[in-house]
PDB file of N, CA and C in Angstrom:
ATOM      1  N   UNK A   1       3.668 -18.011  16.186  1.00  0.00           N
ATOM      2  CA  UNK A   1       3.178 -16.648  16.142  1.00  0.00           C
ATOM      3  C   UNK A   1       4.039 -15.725  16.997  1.00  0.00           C
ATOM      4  N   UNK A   2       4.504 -16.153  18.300  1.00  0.00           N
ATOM      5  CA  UNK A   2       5.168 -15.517  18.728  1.00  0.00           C
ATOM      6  C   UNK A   2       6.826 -15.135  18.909  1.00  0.00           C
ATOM      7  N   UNK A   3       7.109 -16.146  17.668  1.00  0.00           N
ATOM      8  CA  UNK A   3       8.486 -15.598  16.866  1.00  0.00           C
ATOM      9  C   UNK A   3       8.158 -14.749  15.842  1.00  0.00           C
ATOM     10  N   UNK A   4       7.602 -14.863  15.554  1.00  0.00           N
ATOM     11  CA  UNK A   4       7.202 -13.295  14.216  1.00  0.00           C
ATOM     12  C   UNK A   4       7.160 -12.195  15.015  1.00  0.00           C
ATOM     13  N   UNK A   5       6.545 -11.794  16.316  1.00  0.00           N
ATOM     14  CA  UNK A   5       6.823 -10.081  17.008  1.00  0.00           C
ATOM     15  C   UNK A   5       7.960 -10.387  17.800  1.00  0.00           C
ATOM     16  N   UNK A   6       9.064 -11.507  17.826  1.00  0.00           N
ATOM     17  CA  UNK A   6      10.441 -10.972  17.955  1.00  0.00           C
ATOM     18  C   UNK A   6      11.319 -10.567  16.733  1.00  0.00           C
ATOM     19  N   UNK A   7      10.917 -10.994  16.027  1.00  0.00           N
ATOM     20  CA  UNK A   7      11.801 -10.248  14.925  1.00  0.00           C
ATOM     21  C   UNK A   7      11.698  -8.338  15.127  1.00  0.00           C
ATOM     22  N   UNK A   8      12.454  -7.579  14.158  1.00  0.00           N
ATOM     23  CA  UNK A   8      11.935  -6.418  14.165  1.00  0.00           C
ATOM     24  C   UNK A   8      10.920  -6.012  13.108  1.00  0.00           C
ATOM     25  N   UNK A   9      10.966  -6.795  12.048  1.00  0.00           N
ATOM     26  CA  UNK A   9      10.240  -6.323  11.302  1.00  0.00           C
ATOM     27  C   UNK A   9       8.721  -7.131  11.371  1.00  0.00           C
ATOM     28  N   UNK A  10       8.326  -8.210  12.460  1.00  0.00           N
ATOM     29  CA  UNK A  10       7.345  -8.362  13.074  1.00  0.00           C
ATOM     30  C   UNK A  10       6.826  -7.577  14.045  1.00  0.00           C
ATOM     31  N   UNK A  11       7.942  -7.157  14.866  1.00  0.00           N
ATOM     32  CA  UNK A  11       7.440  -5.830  15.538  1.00  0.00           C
ATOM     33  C   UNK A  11       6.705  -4.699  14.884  1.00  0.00           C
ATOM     34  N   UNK A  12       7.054  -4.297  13.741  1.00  0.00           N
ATOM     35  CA  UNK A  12       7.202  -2.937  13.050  1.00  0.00           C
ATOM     36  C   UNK A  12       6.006  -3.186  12.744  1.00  0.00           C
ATOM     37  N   UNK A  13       5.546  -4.394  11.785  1.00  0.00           N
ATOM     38  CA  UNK A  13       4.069  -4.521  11.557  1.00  0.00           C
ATOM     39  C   UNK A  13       3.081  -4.720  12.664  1.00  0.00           C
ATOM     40  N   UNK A  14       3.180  -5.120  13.542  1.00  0.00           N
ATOM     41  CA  UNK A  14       2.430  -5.229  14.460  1.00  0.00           C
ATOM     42  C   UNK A  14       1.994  -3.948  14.943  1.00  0.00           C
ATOM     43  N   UNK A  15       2.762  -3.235  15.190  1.00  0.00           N
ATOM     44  CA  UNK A  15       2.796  -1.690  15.369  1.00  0.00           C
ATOM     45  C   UNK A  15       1.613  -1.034  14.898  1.00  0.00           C
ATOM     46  N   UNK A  16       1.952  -0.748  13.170  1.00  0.00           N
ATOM     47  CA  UNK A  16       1.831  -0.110  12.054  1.00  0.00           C
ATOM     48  C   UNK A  16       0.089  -0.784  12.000  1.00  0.00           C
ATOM     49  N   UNK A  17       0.026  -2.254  12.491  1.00  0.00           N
ATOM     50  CA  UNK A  17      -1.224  -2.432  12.111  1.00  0.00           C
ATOM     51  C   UNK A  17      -2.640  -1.975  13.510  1.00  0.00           C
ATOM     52  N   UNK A  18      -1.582  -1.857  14.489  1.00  0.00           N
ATOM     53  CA  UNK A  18      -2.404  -1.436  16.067  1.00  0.00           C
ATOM     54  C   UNK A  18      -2.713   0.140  15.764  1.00  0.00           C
ATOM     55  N   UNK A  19      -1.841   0.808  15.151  1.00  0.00           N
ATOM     56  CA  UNK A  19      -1.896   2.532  14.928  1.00  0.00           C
ATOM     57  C   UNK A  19      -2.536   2.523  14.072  1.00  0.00           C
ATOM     58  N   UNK A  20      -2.952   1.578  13.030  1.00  0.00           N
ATOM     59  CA  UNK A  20      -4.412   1.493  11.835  1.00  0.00           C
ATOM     60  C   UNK A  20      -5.631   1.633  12.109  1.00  0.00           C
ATOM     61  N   UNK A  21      -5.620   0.460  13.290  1.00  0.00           N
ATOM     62  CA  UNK A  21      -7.024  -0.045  14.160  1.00  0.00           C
ATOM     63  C   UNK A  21      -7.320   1.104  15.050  1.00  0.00           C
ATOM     64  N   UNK A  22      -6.434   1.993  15.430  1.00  0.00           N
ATOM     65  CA  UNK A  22      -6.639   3.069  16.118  1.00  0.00           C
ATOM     66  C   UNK A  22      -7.059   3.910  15.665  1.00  0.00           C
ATOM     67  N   UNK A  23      -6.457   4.737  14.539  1.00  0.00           N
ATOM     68  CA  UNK A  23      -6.824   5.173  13.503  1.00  0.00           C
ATOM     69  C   UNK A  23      -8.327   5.457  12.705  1.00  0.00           C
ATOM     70  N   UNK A  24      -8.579   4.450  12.409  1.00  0.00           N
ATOM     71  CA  UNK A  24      -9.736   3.868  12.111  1.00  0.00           C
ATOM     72  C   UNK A  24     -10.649   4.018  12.945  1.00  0.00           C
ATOM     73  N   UNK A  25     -10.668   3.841  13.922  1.00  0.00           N
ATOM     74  CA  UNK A  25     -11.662   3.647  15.139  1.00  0.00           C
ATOM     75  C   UNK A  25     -11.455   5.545  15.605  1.00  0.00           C
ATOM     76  N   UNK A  26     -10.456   6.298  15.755  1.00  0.00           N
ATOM     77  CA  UNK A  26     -10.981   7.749  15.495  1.00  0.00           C
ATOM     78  C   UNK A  26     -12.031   8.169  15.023  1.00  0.00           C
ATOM     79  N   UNK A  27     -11.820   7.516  13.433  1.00  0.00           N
ATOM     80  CA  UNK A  27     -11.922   8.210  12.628  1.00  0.00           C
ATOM     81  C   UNK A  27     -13.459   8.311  12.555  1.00  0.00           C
ATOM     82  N   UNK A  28     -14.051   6.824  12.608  1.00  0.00           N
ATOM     83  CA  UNK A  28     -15.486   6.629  12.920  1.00  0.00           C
ATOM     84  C   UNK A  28     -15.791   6.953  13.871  1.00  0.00           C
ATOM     85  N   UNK A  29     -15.907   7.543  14.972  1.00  0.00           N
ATOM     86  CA  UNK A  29     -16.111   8.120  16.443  1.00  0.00           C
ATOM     87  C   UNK A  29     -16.056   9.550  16.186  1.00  0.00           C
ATOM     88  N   UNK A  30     -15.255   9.931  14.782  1.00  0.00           N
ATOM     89  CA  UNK A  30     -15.551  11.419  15.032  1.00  0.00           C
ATOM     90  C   UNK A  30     -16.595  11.623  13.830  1.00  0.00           C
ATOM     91  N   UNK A  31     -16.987  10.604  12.596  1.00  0.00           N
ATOM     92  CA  UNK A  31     -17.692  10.448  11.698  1.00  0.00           C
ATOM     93  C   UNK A  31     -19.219  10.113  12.226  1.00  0.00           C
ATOM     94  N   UNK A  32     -19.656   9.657  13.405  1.00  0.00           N
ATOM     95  CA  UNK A  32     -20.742   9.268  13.746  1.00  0.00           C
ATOM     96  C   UNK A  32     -20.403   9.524  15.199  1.00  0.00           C
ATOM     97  N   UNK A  33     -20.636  10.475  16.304  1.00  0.00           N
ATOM     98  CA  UNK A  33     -20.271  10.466  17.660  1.00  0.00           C
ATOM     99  C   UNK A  33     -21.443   9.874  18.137  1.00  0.00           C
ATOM    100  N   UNK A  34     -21.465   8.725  18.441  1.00  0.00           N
ATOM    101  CA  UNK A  34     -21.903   7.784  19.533  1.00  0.00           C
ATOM    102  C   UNK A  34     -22.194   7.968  20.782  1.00  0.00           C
ATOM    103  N   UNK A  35     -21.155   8.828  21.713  1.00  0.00           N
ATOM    104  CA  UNK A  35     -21.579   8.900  23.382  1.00  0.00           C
ATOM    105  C   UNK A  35     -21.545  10.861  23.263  1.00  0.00           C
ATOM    106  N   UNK A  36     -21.585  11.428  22.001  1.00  0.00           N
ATOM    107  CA  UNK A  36     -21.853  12.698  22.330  1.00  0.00           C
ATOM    108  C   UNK A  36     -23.648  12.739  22.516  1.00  0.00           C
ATOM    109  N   UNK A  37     -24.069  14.348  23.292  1.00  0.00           N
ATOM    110  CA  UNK A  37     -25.333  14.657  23.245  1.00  0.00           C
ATOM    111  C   UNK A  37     -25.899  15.109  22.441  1.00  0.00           C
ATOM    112  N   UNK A  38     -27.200  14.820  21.766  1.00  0.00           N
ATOM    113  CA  UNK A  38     -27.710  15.275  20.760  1.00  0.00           C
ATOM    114  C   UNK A  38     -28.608  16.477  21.374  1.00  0.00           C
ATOM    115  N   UNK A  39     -28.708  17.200  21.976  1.00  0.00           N
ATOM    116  CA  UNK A  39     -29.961  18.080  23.344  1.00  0.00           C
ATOM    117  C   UNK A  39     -29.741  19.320  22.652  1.00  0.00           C
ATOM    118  N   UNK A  40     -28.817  20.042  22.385  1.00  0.00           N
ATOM    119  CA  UNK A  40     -28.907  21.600  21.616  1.00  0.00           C
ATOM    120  C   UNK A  40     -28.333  21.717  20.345  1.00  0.00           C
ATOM    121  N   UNK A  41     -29.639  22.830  19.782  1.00  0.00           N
ATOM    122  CA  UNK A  41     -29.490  22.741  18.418  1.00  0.00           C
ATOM    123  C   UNK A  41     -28.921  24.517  18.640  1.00  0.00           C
ATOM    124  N   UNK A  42     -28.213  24.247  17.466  1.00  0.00           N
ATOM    125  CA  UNK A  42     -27.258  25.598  16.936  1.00  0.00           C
ATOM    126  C   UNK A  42     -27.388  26.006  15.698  1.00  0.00           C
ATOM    127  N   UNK A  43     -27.076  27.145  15.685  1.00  0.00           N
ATOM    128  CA  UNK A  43     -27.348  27.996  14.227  1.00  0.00           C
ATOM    129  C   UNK A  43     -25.840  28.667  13.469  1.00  0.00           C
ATOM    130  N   UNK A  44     -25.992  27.515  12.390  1.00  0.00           N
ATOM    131  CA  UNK A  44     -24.447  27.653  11.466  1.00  0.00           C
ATOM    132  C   UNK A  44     -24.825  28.713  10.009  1.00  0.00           C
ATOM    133  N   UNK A  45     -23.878  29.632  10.124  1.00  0.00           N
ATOM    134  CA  UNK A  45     -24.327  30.297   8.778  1.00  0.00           C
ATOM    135  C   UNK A  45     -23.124  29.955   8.077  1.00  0.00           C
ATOM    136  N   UNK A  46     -23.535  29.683   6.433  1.00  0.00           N
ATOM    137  CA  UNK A  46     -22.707  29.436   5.138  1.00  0.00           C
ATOM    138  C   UNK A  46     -22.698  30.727   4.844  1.00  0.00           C
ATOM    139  N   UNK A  47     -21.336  31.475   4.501  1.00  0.00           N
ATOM    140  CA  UNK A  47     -21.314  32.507   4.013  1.00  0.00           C
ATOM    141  C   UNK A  47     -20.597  32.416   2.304  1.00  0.00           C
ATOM    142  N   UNK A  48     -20.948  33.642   1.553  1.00  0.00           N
ATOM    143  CA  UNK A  48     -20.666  33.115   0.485  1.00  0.00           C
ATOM    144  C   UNK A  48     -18.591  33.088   0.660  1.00  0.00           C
ATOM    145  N   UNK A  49     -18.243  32.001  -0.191  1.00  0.00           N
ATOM    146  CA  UNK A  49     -16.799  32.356  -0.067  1.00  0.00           C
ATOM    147  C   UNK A  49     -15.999  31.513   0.506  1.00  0.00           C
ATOM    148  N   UNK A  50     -17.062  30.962   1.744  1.00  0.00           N
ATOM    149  CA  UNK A  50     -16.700  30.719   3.096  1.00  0.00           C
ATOM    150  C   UNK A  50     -15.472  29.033   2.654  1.00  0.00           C
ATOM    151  N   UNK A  51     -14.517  28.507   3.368  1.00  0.00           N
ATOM    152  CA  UNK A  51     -14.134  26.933   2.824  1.00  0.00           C
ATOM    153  C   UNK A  51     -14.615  26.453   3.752  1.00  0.00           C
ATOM    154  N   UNK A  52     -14.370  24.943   3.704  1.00  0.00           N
ATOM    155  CA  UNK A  52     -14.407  24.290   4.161  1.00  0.00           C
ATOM    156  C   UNK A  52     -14.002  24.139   5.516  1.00  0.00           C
ATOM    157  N   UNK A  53     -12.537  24.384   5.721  1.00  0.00           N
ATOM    158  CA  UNK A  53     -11.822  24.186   7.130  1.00  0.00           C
ATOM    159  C   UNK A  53     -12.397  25.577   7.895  1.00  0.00           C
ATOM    160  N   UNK A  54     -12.813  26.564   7.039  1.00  0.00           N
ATOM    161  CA  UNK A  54     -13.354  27.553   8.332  1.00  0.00           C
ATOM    162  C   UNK A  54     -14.707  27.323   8.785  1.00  0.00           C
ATOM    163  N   UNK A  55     -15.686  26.798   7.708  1.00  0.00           N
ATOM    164  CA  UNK A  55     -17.035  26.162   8.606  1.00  0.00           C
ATOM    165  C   UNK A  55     -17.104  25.004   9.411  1.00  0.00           C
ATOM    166  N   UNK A  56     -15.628  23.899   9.165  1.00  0.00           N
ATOM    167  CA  UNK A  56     -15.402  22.634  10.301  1.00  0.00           C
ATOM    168  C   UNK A  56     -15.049  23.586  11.235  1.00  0.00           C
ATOM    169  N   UNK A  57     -14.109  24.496  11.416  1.00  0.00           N
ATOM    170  CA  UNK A  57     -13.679  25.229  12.928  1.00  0.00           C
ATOM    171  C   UNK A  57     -14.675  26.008  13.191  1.00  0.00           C
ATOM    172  N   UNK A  58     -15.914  26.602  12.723  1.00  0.00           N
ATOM    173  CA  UNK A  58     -17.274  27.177  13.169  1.00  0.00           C
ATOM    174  C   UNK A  58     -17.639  25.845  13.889  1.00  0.00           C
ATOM    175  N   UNK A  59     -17.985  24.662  13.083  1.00  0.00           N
ATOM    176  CA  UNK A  59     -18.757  23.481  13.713  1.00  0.00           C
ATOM    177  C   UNK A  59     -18.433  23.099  14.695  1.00  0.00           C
ATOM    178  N   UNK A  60     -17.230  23.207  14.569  1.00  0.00           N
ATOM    179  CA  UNK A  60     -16.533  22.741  15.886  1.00  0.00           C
ATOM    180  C   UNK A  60     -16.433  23.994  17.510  1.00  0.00           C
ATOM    181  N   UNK A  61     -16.323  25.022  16.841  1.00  0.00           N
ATOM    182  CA  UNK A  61     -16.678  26.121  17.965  1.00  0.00           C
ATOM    183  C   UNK A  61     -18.067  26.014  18.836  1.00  0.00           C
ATOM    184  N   UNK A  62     -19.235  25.934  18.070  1.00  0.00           N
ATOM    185  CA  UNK A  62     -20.181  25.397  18.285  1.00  0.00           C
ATOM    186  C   UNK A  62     -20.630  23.838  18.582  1.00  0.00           C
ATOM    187  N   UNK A  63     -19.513  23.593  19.106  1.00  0.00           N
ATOM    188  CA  UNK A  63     -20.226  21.978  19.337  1.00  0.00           C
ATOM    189  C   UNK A  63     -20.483  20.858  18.335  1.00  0.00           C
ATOM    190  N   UNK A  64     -20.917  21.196  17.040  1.00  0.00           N
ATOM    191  CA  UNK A  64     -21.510  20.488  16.371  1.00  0.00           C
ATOM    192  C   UNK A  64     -20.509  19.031  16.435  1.00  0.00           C
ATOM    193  N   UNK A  65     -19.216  19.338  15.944  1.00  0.00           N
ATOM    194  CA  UNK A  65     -18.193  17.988  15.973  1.00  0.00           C
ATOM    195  C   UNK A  65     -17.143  17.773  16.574  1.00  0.00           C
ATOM    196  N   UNK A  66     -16.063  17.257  16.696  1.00  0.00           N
ATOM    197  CA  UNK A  66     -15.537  17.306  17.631  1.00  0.00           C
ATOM    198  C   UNK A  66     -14.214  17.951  17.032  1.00  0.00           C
ATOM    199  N   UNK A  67     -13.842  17.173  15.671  1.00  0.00           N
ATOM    200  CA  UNK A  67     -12.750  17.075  15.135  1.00  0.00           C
ATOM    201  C   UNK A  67     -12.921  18.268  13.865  1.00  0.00           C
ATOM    202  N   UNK A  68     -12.244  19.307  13.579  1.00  0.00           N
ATOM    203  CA  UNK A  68     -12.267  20.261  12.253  1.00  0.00           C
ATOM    204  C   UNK A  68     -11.590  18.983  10.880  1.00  0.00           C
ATOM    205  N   UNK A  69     -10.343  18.445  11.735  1.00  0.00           N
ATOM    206  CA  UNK A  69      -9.580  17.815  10.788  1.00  0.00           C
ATOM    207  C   UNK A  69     -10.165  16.771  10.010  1.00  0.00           C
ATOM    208  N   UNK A  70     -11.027  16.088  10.803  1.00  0.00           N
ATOM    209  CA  UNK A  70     -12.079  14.865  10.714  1.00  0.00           C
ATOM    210  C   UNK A  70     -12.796  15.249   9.422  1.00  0.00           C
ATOM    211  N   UNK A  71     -13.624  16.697   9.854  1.00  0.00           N
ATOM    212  CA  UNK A  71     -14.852  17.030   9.364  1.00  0.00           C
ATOM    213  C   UNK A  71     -14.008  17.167   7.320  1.00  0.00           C
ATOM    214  N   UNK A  72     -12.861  18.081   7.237  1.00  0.00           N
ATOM    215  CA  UNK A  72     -12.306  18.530   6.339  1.00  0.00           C
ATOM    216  C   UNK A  72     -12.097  17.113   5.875  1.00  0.00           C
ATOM    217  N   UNK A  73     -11.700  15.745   5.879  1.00  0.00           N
ATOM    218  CA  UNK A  73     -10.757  14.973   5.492  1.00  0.00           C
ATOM    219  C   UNK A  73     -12.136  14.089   4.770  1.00  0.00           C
ATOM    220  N   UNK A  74     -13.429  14.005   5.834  1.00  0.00           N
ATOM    221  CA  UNK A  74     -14.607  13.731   4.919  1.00  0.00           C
ATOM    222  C   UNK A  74     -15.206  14.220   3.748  1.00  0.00           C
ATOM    223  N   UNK A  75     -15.284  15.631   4.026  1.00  0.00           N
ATOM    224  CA  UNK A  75     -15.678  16.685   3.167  1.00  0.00           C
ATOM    225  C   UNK A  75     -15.323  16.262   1.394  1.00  0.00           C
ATOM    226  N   UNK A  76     -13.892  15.604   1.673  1.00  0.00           N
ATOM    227  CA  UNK A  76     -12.952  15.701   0.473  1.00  0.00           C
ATOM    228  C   UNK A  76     -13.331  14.535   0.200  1.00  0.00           C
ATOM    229  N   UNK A  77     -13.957  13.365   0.372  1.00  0.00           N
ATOM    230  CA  UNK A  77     -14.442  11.907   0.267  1.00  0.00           C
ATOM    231  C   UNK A  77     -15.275  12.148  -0.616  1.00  0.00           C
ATOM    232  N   UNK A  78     -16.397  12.467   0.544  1.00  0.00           N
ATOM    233  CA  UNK A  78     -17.860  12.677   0.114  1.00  0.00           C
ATOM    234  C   UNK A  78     -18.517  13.407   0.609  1.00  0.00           C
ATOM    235  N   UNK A  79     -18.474  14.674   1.062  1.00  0.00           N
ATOM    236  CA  UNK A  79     -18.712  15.891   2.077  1.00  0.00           C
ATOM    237  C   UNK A  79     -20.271  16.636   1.048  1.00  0.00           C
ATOM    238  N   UNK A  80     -20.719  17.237   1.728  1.00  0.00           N
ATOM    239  CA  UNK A  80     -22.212  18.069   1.056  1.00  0.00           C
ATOM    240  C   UNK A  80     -21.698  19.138   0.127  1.00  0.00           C
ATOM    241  N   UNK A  81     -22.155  19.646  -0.482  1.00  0.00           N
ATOM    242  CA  UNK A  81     -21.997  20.873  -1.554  1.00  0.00           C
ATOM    243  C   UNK A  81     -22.197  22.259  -0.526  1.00  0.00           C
ATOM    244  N   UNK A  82     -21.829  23.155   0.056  1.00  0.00           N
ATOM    245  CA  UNK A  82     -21.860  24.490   0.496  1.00  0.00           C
ATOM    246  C   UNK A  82     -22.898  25.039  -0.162  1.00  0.00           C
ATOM    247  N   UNK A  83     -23.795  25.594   0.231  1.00  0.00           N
ATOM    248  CA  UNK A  83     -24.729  26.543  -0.158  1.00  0.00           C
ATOM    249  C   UNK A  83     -24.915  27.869   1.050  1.00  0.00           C
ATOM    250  N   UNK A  84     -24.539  28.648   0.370  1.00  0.00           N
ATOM    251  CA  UNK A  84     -25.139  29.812   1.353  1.00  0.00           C
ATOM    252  C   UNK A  84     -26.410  29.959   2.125  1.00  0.00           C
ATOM    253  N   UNK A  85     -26.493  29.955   3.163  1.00  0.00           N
ATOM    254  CA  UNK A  85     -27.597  29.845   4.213  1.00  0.00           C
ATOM    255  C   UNK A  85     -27.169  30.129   5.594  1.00  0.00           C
ATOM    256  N   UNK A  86     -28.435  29.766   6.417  1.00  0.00           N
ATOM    257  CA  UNK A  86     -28.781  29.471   7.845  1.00  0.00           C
ATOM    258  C   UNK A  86     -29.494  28.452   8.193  1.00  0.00           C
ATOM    259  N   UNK A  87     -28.134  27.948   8.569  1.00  0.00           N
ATOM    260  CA  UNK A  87     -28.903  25.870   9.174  1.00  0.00           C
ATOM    261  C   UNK A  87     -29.146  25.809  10.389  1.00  0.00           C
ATOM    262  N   UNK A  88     -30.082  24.999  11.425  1.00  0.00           N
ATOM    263  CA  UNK A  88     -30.262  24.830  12.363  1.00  0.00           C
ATOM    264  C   UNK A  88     -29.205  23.562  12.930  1.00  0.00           C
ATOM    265  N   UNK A  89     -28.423  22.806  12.986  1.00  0.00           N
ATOM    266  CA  UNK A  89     -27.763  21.654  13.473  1.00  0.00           C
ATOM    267  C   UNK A  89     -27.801  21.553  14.771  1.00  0.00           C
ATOM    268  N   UNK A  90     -27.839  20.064  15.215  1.00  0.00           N
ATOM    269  CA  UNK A  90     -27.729  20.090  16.870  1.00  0.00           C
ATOM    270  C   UNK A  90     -26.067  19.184  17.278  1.00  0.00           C
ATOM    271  N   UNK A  91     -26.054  19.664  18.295  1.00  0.00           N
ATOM    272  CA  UNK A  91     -24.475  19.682  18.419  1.00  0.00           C
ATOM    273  C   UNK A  91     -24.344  17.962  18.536  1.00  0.00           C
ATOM    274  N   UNK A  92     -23.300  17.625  18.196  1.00  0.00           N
ATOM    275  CA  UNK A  92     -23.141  16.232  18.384  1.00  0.00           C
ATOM    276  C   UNK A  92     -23.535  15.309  17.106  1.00  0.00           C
ATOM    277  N   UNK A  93     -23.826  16.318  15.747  1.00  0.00           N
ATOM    278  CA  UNK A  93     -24.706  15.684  14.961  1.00  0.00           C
ATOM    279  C   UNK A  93     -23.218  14.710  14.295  1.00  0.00           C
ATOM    280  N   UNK A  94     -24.088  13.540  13.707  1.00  0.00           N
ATOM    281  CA  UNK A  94     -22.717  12.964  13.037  1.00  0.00           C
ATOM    282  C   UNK A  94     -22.415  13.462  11.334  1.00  0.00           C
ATOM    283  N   UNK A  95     -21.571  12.889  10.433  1.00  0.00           N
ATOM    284  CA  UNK A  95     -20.998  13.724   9.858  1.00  0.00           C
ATOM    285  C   UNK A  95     -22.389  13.759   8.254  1.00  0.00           C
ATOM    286  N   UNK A  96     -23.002  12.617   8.401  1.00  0.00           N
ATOM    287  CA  UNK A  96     -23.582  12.193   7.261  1.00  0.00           C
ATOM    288  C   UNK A  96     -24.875  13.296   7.782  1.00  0.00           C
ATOM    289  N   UNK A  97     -25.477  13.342   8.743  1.00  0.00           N
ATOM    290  CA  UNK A  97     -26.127  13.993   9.520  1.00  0.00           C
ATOM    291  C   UNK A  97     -26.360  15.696   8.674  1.00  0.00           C
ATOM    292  N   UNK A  98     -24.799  16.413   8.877  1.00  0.00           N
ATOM    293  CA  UNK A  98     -24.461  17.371   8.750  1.00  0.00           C
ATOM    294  C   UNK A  98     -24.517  17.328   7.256  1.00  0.00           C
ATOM    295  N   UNK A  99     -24.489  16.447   6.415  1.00  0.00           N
ATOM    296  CA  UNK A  99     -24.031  16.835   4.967  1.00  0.00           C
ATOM    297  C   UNK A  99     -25.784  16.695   4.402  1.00  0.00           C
ATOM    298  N   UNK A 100     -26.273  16.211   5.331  1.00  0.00           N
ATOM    299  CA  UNK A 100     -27.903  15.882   4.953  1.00  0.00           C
ATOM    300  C   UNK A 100     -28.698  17.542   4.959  1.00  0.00           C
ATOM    301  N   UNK A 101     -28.551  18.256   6.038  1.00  0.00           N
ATOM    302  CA  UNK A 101     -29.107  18.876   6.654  1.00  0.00           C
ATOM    303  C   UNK A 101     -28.376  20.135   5.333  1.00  0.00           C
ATOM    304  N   UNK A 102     -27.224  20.131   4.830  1.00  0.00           N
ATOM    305  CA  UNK A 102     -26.492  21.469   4.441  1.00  0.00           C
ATOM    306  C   UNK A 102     -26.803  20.939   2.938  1.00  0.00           C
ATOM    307  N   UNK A 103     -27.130  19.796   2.113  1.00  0.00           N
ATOM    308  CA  UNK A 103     -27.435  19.814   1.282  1.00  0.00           C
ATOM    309  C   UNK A 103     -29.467  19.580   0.785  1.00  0.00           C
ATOM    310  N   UNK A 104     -29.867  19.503   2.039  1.00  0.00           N
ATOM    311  CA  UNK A 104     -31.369  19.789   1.747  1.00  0.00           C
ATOM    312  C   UNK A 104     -31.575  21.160   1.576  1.00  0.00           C
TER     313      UNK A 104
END
């Protein structure tokens, strides 16, 4: 095993697969925040028009998440439908959380 990460191209994967696991582990930490506080709730308005990346950088102004980039990259997965309104969210909410609350 430990002639395969002297090579370089054992190196390279080894790498490529540590910056995955990292990656990954972002990605869920900003999809479900775990050690954020759930204690204040905030008031997000959908305006008509409005996209996507400008209500993740509202959410994110407000606390709600951590990451805009996060929030946008879900959105495009499996993200809620936009409806024009006034939501109550509490900051720290996770992402499934948020798509619950904007599509009820």
């Amino acid at each position: 095993m430990l002639s395969f990460l002297t090579r370089p191209l054992g190196r390279l994967l080894a790498t490529v697969a540590v910056l995955v696991i990292l990656a990954v582990g972002w990605f869920a930490l900003q999809v479900d925040p775990i050690f954020s506080g759930h204690n204040k709730v905030v008031g997000v308005e959908i305006i008509s028009g409005e996209s996507v990346a400008t209500l993740a950088n509202d959410l994110r102004a407000q606390g709600v998440i951590a990451s805009p980039w996060a929030y946008r990259l879900y959105s495009i997965v499996g993200g809620p439908t936009l409806s024009v309104g006034l939501y109550q969210i509490a900051q720290g909410s996770s992402f499934g959380h948020i798509s619950s609350v904007f599509g009820g």
